[in-house]
N, C-alpha and C. Protein backbone atom coordinates (compact mmCIF):
# COMPACT_ATOMS: atom_id res chain seq x y z
N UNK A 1 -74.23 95.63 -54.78
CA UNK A 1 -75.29 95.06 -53.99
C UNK A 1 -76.33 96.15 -53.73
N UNK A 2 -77.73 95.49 -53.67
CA UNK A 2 -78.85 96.83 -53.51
C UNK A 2 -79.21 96.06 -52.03
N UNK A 3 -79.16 97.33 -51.30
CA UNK A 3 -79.66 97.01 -50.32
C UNK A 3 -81.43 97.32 -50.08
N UNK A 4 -82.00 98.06 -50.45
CA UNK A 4 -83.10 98.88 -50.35
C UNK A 4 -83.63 99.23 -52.16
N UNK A 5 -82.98 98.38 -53.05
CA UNK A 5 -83.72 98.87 -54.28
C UNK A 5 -83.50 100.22 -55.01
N UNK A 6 -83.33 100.79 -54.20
CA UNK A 6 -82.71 102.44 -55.03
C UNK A 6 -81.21 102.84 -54.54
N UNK A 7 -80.74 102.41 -53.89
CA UNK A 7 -79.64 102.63 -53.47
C UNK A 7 -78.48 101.48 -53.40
N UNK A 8 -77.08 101.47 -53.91
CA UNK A 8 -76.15 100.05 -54.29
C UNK A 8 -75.22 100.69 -53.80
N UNK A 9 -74.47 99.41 -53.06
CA UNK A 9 -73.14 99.83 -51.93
C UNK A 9 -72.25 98.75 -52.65
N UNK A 10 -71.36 99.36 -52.49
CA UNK A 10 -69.57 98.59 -52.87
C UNK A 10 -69.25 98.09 -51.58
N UNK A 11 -69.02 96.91 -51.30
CA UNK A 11 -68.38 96.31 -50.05
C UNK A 11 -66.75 95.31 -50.51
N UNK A 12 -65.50 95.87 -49.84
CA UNK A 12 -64.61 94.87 -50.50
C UNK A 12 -65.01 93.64 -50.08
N UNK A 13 -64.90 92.54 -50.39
CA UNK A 13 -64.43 90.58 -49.92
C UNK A 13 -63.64 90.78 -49.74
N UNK A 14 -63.30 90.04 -48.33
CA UNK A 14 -62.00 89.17 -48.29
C UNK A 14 -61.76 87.97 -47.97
N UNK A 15 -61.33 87.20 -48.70
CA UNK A 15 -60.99 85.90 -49.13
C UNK A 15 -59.99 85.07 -48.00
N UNK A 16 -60.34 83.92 -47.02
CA UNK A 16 -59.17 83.31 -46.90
C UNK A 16 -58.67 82.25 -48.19
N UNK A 17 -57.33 81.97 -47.69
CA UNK A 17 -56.41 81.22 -48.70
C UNK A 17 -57.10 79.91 -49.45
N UNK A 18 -58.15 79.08 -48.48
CA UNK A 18 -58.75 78.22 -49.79
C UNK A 18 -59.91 78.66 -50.44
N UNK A 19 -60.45 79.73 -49.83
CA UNK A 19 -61.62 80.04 -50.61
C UNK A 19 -61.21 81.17 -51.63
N UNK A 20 -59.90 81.51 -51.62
CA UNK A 20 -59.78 82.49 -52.67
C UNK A 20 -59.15 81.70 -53.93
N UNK A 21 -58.65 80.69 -53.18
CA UNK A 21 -58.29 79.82 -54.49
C UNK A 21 -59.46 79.01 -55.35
N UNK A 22 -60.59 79.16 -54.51
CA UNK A 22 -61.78 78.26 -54.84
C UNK A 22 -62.32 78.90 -56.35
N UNK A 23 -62.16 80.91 -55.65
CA UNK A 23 -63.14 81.79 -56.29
C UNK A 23 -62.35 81.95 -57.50
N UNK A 24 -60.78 81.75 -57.60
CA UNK A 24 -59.98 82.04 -59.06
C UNK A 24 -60.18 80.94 -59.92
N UNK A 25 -60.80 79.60 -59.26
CA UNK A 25 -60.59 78.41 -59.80
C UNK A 25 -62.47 78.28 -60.63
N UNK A 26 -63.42 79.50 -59.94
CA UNK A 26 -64.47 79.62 -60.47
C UNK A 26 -64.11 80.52 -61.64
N UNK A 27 -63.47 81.53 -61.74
CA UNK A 27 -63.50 82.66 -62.95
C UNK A 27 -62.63 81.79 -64.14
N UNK A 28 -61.76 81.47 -63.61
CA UNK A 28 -60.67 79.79 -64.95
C UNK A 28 -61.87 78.75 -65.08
N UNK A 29 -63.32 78.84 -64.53
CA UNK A 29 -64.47 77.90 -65.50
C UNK A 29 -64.01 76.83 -64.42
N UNK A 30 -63.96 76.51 -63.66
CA UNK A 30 -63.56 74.60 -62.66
C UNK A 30 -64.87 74.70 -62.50
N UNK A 31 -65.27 75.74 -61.77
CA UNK A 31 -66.53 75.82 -61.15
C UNK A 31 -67.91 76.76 -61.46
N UNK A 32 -68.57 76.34 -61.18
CA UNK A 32 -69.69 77.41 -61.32
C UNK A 32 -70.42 77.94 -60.07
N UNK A 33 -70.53 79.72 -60.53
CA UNK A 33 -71.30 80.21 -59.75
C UNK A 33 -72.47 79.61 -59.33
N UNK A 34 -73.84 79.37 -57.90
CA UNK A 34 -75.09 78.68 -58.40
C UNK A 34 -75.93 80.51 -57.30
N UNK A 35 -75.27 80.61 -56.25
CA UNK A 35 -75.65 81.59 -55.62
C UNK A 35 -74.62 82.48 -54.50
N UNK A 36 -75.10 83.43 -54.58
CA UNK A 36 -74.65 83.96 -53.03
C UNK A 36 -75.78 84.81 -52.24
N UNK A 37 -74.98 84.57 -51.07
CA UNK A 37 -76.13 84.81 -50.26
C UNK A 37 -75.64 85.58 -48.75
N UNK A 38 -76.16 87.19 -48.59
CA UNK A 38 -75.08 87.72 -47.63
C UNK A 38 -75.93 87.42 -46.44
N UNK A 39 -75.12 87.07 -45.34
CA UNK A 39 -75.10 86.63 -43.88
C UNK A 39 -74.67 87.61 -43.07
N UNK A 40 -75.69 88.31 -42.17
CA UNK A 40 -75.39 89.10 -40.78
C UNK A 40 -75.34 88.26 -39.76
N UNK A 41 -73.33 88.16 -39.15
CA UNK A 41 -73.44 87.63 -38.08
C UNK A 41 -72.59 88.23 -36.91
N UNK A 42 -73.19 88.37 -35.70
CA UNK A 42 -72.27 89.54 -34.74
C UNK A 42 -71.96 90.71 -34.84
N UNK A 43 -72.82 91.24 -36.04
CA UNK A 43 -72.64 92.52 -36.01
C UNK A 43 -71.35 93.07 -37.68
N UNK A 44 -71.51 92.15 -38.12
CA UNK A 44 -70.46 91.79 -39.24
C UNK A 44 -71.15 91.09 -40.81
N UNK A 45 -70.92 91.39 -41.68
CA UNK A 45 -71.69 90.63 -42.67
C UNK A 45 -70.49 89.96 -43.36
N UNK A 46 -71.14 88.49 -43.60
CA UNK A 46 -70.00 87.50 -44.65
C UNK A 46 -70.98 87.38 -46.29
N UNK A 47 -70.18 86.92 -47.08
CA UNK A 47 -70.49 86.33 -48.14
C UNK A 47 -70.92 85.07 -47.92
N UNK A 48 -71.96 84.39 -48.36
CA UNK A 48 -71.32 82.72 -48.61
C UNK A 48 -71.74 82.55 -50.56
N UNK A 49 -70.67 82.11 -50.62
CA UNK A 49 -70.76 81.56 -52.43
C UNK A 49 -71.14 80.22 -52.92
N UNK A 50 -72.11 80.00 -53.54
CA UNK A 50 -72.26 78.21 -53.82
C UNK A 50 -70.89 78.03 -54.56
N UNK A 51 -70.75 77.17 -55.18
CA UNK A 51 -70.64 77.13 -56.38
C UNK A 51 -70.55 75.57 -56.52
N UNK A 52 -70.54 74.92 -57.68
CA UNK A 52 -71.01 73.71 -58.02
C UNK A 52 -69.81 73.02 -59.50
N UNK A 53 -69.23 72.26 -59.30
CA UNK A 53 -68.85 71.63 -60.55
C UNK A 53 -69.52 70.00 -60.54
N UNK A 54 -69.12 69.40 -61.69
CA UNK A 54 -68.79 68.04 -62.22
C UNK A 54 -67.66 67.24 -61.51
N UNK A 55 -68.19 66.53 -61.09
CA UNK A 55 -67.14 64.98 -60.53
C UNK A 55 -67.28 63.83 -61.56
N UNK A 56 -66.24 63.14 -61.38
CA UNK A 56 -66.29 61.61 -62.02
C UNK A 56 -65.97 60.40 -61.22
N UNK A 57 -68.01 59.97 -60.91
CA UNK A 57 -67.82 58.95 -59.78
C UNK A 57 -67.19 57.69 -59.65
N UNK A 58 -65.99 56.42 -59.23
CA UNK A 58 -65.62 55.93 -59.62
C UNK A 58 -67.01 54.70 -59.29
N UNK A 59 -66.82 53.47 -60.33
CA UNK A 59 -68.31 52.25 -59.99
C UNK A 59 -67.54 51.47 -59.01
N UNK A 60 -66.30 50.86 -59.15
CA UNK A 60 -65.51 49.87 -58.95
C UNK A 60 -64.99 50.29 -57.81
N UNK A 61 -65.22 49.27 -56.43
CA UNK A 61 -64.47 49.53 -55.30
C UNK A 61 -62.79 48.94 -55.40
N UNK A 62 -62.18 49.95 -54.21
CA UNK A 62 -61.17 49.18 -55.18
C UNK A 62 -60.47 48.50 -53.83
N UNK A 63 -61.85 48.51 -52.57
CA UNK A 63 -61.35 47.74 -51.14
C UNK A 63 -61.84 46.38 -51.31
N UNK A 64 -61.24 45.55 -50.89
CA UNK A 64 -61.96 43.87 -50.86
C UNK A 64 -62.26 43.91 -49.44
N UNK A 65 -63.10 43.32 -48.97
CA UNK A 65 -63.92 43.43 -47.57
C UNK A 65 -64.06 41.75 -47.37
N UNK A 66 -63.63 41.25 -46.79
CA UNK A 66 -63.78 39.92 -46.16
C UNK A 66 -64.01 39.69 -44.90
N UNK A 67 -64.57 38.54 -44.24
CA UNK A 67 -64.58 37.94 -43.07
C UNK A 67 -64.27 36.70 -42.40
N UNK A 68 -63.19 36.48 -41.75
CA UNK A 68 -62.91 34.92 -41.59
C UNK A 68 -63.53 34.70 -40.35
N UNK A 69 -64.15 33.41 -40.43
CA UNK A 69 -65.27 33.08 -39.67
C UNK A 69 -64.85 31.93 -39.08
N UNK A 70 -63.29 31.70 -39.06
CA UNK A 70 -62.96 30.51 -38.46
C UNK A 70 -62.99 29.16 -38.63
N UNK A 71 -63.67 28.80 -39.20
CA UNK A 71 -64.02 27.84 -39.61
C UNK A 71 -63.18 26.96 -40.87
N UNK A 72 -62.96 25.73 -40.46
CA UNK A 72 -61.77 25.27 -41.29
C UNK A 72 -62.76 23.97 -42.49
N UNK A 73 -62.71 23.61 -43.30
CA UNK A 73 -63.58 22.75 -44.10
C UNK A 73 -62.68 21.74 -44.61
């Protein structure tokens, strides 16, 4: 990371348990990098990572939604 353009600092990450599974599941290709973006908060800096895959939306609901209206014919 450059902080100032002439000068680059090594900072470790550390990962909790679903986001580290998120970030192994980005380098095995699930996902893609889109950005990161470092956050000063409290005196502390975080990572945040996009990342973005492909879904497959279903068309077909698969709830039936009715209303009985009482009414007898």
């Amino acid at each position: 990371m450059s902080l100032n353009r002439r000068e680059r600092v090594s900072l470790p990450i550390v990962f909790g348990e679903k986001q580290k599974q998120r970030i192994e599941e980005a380098f095995r290709g699930e996902w893609k990098f889109t950005t990161v973006e470092m956050v000063k908060r409290n005196g502390e800096w975080y990572a945040h990572f996009v990342l973005k895959r492909t879904v497959e939306l279903i068309d077909e609901s698969e709830t039936i939604v009715a209303i009985d209206r009482g009414r007898l014919t």
